[in-house]
C-alpha atoms as a PDB file:
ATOM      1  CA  UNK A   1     -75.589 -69.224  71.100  1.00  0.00           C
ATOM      2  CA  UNK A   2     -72.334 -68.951  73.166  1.00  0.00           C
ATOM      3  CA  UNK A   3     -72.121 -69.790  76.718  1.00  0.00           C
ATOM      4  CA  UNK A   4     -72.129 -66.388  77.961  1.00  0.00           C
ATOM      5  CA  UNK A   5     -75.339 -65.411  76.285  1.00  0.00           C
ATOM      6  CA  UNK A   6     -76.866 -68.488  77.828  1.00  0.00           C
ATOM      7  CA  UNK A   7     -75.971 -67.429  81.032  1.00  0.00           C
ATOM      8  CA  UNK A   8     -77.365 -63.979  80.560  1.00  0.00           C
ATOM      9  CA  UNK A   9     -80.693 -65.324  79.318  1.00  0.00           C
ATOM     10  CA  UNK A  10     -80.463 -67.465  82.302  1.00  0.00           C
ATOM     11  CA  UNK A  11     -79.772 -64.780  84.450  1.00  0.00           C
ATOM     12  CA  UNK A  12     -82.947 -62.555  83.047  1.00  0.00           C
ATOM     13  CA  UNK A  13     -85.146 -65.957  84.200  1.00  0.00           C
ATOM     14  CA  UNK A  14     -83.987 -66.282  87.629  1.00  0.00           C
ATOM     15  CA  UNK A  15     -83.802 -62.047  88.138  1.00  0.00           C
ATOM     16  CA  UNK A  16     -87.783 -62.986  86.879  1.00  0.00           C
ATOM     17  CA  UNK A  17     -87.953 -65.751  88.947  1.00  0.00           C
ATOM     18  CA  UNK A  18     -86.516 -64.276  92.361  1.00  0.00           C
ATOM     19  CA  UNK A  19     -84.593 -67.611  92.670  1.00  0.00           C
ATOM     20  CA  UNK A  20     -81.655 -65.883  94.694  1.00  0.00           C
ATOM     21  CA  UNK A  21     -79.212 -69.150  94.705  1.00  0.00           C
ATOM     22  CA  UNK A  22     -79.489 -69.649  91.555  1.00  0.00           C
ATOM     23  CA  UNK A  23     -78.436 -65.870  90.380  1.00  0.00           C
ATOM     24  CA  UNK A  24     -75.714 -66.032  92.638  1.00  0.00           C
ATOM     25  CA  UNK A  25     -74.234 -69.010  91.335  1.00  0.00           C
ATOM     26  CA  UNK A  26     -74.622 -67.474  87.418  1.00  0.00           C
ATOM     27  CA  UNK A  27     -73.226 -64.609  88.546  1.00  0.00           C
ATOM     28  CA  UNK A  28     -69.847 -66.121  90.357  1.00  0.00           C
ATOM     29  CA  UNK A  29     -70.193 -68.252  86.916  1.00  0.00           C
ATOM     30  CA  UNK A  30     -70.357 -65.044  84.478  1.00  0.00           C
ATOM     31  CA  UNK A  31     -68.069 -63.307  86.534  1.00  0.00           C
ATOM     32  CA  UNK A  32     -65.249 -65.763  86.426  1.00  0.00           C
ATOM     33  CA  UNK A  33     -65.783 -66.059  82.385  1.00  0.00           C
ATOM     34  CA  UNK A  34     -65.614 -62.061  81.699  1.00  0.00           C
ATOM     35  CA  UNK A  35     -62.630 -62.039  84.441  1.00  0.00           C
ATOM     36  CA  UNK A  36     -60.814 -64.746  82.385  1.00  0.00           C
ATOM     37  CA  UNK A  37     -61.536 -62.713  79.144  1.00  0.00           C
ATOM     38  CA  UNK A  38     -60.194 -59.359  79.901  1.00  0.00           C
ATOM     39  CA  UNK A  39     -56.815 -61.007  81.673  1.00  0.00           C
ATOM     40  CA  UNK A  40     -55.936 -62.596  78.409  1.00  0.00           C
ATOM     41  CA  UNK A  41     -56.300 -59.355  76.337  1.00  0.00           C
ATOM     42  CA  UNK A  42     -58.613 -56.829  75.279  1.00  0.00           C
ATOM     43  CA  UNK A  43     -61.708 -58.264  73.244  1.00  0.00           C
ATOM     44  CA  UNK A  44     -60.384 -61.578  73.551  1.00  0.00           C
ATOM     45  CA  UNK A  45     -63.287 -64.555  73.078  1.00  0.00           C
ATOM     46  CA  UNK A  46     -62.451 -67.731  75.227  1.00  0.00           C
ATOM     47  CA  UNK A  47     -63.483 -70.680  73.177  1.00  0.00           C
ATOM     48  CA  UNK A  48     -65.929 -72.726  74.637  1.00  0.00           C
ATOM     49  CA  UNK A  49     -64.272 -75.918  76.077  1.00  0.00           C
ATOM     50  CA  UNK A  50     -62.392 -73.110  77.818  1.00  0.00           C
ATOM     51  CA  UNK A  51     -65.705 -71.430  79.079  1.00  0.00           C
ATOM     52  CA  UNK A  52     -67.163 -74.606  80.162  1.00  0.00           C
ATOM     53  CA  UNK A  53     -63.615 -75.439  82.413  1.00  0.00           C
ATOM     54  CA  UNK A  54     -64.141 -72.298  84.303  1.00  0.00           C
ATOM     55  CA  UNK A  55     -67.668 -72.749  85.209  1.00  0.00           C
ATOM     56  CA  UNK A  56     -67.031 -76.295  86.794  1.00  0.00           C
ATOM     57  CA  UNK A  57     -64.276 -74.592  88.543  1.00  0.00           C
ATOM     58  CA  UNK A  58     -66.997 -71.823  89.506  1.00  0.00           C
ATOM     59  CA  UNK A  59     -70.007 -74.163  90.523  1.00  0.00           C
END
């Protein structure tokens, strides 16, 4: 399972969860990975060391 379906499952559990930090944070995360995605060209996949740079940039 790719990063960004991890952080959509993840997102699901704290939505659930009502853990508000915690959805912002996977948000900003998600947010900076689609971002990153349609600036390098349409329906291009970042791989995932690439995925993983931006979230510790993100976090």
């Amino acid at each position: 399972m790719s990063l960004l379906n991890n952080l959509t499952e993840e997102l699901k559990t704290a939505m659930r969860a009502k853990d508000v930090l915690k959805l912002e944070a996977l948000r900003a995360i998600k947010s900076a990975i689609l971002l990153a995605q349609t600036s390098s060209g349409a329906g291009a996949d970042l791989s995932e060391d690439e995925e993983i740079k931006l979230s510790s940039k993100t976090g």
